[in-house]
Protein backbone atom coordinates (compact mmCIF):
# COMPACT_ATOMS: atom_id res chain seq x y z
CA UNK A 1 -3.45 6.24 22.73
CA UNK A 2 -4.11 6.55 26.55
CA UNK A 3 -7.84 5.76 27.69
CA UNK A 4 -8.76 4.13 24.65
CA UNK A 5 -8.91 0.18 24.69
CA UNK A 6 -10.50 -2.77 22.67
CA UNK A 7 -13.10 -4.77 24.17
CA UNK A 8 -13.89 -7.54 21.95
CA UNK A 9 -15.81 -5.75 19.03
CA UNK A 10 -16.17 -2.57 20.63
CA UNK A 11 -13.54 0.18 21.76
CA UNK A 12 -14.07 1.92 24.75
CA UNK A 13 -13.00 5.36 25.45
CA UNK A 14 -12.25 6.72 28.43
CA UNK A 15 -12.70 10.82 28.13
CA UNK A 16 -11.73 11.87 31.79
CA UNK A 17 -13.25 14.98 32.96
CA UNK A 18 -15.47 15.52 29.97
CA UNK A 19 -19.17 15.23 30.17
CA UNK A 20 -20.90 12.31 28.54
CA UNK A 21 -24.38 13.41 28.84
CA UNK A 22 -26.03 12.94 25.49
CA UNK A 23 -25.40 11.51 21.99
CA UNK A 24 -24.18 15.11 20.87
CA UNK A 25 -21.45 14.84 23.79
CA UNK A 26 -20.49 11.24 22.58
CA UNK A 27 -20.98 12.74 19.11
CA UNK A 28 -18.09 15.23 19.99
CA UNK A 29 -15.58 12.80 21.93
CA UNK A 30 -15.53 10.67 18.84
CA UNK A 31 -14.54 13.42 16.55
CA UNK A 32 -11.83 14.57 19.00
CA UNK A 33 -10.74 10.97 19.83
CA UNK A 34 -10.93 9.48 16.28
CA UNK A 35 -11.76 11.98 14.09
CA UNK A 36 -14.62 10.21 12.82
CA UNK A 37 -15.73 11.83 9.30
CA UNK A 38 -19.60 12.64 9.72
CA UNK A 39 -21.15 10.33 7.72
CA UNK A 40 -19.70 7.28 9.49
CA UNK A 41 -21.14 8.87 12.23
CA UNK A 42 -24.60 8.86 11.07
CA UNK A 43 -24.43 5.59 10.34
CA UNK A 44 -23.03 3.76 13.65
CA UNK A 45 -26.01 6.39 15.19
CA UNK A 46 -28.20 4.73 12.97
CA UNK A 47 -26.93 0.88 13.99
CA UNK A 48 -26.80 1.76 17.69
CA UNK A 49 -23.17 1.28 17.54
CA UNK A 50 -22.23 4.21 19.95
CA UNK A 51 -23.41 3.23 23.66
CA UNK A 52 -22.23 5.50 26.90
CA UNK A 53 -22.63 4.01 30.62
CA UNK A 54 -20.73 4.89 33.81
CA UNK A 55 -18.87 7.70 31.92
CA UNK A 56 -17.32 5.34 29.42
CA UNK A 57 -17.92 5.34 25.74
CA UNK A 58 -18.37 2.13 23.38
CA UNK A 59 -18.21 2.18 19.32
CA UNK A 60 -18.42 -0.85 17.67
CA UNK A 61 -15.54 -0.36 15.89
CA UNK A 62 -14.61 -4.03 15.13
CA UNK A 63 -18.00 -5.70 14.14
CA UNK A 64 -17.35 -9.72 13.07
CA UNK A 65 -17.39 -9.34 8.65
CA UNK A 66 -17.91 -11.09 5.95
CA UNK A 67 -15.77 -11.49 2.47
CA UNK A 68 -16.27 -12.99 -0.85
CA UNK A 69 -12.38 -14.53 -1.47
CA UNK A 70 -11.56 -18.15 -1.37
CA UNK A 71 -9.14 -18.61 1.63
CA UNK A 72 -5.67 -19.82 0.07
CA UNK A 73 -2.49 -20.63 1.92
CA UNK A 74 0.81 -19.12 0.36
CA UNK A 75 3.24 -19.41 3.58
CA UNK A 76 2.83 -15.01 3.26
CA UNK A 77 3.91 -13.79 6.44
CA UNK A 78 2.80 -10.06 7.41
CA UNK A 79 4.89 -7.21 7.66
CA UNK A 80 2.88 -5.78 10.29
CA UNK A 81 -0.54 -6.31 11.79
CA UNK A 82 -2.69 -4.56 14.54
CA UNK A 83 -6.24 -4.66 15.58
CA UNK A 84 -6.96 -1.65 12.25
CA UNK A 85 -4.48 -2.85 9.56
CA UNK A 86 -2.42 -5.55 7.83
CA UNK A 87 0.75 -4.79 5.91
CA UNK A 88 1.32 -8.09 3.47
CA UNK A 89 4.61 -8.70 1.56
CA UNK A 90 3.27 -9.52 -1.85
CA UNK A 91 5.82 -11.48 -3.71
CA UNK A 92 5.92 -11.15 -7.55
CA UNK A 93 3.76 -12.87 -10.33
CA UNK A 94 0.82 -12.78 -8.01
CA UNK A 95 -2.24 -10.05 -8.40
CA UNK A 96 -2.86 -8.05 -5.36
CA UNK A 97 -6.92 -8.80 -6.16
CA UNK A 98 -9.39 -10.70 -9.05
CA UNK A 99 -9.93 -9.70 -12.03
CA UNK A 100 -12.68 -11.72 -12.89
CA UNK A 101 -15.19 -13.54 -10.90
CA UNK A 102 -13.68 -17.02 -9.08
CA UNK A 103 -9.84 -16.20 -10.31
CA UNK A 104 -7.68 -17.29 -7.41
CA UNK A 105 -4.13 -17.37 -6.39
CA UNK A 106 -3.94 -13.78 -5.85
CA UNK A 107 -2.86 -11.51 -2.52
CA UNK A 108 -6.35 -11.20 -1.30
CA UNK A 109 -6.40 -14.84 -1.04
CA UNK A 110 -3.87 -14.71 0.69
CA UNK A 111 -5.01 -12.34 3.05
CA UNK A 112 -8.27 -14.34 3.49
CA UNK A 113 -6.54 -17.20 4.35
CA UNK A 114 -4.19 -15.23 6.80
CA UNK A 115 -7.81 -14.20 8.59
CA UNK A 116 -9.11 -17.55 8.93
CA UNK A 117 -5.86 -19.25 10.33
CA UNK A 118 -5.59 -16.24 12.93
CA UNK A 119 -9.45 -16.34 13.71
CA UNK A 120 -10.01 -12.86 12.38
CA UNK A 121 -13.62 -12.27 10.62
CA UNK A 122 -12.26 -8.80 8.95
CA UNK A 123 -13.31 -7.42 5.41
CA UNK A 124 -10.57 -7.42 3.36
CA UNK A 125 -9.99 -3.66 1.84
CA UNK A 126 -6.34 -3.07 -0.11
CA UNK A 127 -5.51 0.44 0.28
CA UNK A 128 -3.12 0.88 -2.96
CA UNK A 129 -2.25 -1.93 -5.75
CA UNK A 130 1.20 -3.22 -6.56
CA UNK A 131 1.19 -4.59 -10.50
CA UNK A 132 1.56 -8.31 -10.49
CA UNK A 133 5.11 -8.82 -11.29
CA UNK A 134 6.21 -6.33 -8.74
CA UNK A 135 7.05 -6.93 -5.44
CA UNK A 136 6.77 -5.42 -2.04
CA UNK A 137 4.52 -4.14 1.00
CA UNK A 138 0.48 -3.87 0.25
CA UNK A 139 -1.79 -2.13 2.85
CA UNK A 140 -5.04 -3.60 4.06
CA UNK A 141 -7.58 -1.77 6.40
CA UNK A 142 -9.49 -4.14 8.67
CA UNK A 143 -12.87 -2.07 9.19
CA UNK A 144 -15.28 0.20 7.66
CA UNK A 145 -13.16 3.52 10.18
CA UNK A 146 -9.48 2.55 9.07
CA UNK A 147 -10.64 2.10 5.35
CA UNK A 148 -11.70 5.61 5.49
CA UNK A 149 -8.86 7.02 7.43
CA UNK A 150 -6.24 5.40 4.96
CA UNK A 151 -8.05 6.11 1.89
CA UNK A 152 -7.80 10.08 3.06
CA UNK A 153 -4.45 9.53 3.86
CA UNK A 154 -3.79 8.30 0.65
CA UNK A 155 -5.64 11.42 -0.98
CA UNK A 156 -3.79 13.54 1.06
CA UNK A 157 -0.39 12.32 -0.04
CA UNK A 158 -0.07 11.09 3.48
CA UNK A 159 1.28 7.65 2.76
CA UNK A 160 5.01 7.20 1.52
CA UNK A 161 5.53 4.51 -1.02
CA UNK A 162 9.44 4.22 -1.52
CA UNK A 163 10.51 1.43 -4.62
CA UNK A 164 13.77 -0.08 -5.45
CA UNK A 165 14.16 -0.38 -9.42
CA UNK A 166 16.71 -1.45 -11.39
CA UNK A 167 17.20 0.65 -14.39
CA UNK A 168 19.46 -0.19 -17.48
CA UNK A 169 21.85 2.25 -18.65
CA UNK A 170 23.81 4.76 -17.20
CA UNK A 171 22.12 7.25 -15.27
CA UNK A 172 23.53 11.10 -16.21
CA UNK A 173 22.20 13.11 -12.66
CA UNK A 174 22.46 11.11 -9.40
CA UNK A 175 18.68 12.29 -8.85
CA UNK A 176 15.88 14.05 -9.81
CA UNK A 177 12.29 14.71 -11.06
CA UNK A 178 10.70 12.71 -13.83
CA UNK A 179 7.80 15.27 -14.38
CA UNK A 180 5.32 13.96 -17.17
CA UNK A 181 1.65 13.40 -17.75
CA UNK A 182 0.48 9.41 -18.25
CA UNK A 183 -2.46 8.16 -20.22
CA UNK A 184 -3.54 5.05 -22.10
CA UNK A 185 -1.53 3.98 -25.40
CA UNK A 186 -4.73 3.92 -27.57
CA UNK A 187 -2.52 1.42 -29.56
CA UNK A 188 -2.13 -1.13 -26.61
CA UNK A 189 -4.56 -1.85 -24.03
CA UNK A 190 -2.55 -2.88 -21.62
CA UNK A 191 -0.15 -0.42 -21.85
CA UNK A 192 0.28 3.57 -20.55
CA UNK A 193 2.45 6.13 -22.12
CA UNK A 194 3.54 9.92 -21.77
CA UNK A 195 0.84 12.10 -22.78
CA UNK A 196 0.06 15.76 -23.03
CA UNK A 197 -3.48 14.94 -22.13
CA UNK A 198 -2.78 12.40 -19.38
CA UNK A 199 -3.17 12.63 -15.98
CA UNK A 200 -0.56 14.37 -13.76
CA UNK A 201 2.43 11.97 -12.89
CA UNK A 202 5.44 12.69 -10.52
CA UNK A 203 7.99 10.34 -9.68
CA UNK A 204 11.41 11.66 -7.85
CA UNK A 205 14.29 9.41 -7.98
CA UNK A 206 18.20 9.08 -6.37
CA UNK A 207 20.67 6.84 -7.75
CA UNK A 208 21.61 4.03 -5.35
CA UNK A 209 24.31 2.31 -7.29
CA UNK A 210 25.94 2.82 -11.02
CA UNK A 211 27.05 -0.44 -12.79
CA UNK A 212 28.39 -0.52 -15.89
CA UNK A 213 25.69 -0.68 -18.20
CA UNK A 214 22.05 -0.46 -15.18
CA UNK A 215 21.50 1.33 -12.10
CA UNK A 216 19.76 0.81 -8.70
CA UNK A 217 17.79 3.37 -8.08
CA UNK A 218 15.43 4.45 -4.99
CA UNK A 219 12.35 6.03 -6.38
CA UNK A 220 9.52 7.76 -4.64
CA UNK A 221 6.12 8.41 -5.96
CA UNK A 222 3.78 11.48 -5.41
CA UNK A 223 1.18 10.46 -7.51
CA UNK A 224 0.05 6.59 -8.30
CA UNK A 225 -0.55 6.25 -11.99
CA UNK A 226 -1.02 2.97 -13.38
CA UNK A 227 3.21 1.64 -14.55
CA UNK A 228 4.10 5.24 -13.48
CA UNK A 229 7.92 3.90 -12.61
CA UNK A 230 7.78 1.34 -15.27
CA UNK A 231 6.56 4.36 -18.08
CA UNK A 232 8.74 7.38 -16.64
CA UNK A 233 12.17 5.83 -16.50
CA UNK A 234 11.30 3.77 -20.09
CA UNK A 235 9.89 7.51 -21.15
CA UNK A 236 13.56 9.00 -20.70
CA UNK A 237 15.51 5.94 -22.00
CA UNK A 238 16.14 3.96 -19.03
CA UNK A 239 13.27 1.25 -18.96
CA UNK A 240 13.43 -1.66 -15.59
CA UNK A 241 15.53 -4.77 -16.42
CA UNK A 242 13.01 -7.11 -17.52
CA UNK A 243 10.16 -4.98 -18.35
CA UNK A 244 9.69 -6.83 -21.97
CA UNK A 245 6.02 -4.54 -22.16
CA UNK A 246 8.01 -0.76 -22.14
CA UNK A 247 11.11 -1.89 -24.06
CA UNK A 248 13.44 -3.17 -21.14
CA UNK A 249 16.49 -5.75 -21.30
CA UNK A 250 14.28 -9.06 -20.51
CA UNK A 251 17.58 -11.80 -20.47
CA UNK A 252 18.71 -10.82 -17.01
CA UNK A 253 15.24 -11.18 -15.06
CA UNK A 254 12.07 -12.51 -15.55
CA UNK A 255 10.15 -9.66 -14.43
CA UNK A 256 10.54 -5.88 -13.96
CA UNK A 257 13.21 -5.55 -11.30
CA UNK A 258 10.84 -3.29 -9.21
CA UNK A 259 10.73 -3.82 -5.89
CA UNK A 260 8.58 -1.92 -3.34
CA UNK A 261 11.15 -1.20 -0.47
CA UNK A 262 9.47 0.84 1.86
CA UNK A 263 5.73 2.11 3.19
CA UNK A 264 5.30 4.84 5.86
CA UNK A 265 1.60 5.37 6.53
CA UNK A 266 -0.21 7.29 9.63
CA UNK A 267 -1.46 5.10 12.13
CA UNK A 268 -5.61 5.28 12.73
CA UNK A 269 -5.86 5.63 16.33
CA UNK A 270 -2.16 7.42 17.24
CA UNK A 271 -1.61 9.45 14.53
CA UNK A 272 2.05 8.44 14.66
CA UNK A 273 4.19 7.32 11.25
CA UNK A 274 4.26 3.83 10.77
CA UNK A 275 7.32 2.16 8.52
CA UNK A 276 7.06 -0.82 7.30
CA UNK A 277 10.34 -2.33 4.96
CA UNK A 278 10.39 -5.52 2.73
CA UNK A 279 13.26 -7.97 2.27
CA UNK A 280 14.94 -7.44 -1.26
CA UNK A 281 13.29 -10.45 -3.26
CA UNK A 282 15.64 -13.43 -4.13
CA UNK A 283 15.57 -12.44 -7.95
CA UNK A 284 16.44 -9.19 -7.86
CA UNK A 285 19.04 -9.56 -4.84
CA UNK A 286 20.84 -11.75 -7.07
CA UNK A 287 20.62 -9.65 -9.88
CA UNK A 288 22.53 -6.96 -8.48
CA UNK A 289 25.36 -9.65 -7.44
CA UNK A 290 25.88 -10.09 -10.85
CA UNK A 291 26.00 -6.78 -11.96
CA UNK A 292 28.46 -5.79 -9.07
CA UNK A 293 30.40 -9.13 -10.41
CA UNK A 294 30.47 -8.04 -14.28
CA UNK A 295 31.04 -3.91 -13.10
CA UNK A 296 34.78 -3.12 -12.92
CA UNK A 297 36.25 -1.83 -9.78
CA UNK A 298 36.58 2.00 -8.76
C-alpha cells in the first residue's frame, strides 16, 4: 500500500493532503488506512501507541511479544511470511496447538521456534486448526491488528480453505453439495456425526480423479465443523482412505488421506487475495501412484 511503511515497531503513514491536526483526525486516517475496528482503537489511544509529527502518523503496530510455547526445531519451512502473517505447512501426526499444559511437539512449537531462529518476538495466534493427522497450510497472525482482521475474515467467509481427499468408492456425480448438520456422537467423545440438531455444515466437492474402487476429490468448505470432510463423505458412504475413526479402508494409509491443498486469505494492509498452495505429502502422493497402477486403463 503506497505511503504506508514499517519503521521498526511502528508503521508510519503517510496521508498526503489530509489534515493531521488532532487525535480525532489520526483517529479517522486509521480507519480509512487500516480499518481499525474501534475498540483496538481505544486501546492503542489508551497505550499512547498512535503519535503524529511533521504530518506523518505512527501506530505501534508491531510491539516486541511474548509467548508461552517451548521453541522446537522441526526443519518446517513457511509457505509464506510478511511483517502481519505466517502461513506454516503442517505435516501430518502433529497438533496444530497443546492440549494440555507442557505437551510439545506440536505446530505452535514449531512456529515458536521459527520466531526465535528469525529474531522475531511475535505472539503466536493460529487463525483456523487442521486435525492432527491432516496435512496442509495453517494461518498465523503476528499482532494483536492482523489477529482481528483474519478472525473477521474468517467470520465473514472471507478465507478459502480448498482440501485434497481421497475417498473410497466410486463416486456417482462428478460434484456437488454435501448439505448436513454435525454434532457430537453422544456415544463417542471423540467423534462427530450427522445430526438434525447439529450445527450447520456445508462442504462442496468436484471429483478430481475416479480409480477403480477410491476417488481424489477437491473439496471446499463453507463452514469449519470439527471432521466436517472426514463426517460428510463417511455420512454418504464414501469415508477418507485411512480414516479407521468414521469407518474408512485403513490398509492403504496410515492416516486420513486429507490433504489441505490450498488457502486464499485477504491480505491486512492491501486488501488483495493472497494464495498460498502446499506440496502433496509423500504418503498420499504415493498413494495415488498405486491406485493409478492397480486402475485399468480408459
Amino acid at each position: 500500500m503506497k505511503n504506508v511503511e514499517r519503521r521498526g515497531e511502528w508503521l508510519e503513514i503517510h496521508p498526503g493532503a489530509r489534515e493531521l491536526r488532532d487525535a480525532d483526525d489520526a483517529v479517522e486516517i486509521l480507519k480509512s488506512y487500516l480499518s481499525v475496528p474501534e475498540g483496538l482503537l481505544r486501546k492503542w489511544l489508551r497505550q499512547g501507541a498512535i503519535v503524529s509529527a511533521g504530518g506523518r502518523l505512527r501506530v505501534r503496530l508491531f510491539p516486541e511479544e511474548n509467548h508461552s510455547y517451548a521453541p522446537e526445531w522441526m526443519n518446517l519451512e513457511p509457505l509464506y511470511e510478511d511483517d502481519y502473517c505466517l502461513v506454516m505447512n503442517k505435516p501430518a501426526g502433529i497438533s496444530v496447538h497443546p492440549a494440555f499444559q507442557g505437551q510439545g511437539g506440536t505446530l505452535a512449537n514449531a512456529v515458536a521456534a521459527h520466531y526465535q531462529y528469525t529474531g522475531q518476538s511475535v505472539g503466536i495466534r493460529h487463525i483456523h486448526r487442521l486435525d492432527a493427522d491432516t496435512s496442509g497450510p495453517v494461518l498465523y497472525a503476528k499482532n494483536e491488528y492482523a489477529h482481528l482482521f483474519l478472525d473477521d475474515a474468517m467470520r465473514r467467509k472471507a478465507v478459502e480453505r480448498i482440501y485434497l481427499a481421497v475417498v473410497a468408492g466410486r463416486m456417482r456425480q462428478s460434484s456437488g453439495t454435501l448439505d448436513y448438520p454435525i454434532g457430537k456422537d453422544r456415544h463417542h467423545p471423540n467423534r462427530r456425526r450427522v445430526s438434525a440438531s447439529g450445527a450447520a455444515a456445508v462442504t462442496r466437492y468436484e471429483v478430481v480423479e475416479q480409480f477403480r474402487d477410491a476417488a481424489l476429490v477437491r473439496v471446499r468448505l463453507e463452514t469449519g465443523r470439527t471432521h466436517q470432510i472426514r463426517v460428510h463423505f463417511s455420512h454418504i458412504g464414501h469415508p477418507l482412505l485411512g480414516d479407521r475413526l468414521y469407518g474408512g479402508p485403513a490398509e492403504r494409509i496410515s492416516r486420513q488421506a486429507l490433504h489441505g491443498e490450498k488457502l486464499i486469505f485477504p491480505h491486512q494492509l492491501t486488501r488483495e487475495r493472497v494464495s498460498v498452495s502446499a506440496p502433496l505429502p509423500d504418503d498420499i502422493a504415493s498413494l495415488l501412484e498405486r491406485l493409478r497402477e492397480q486402475s485399468p486403463a480408459k
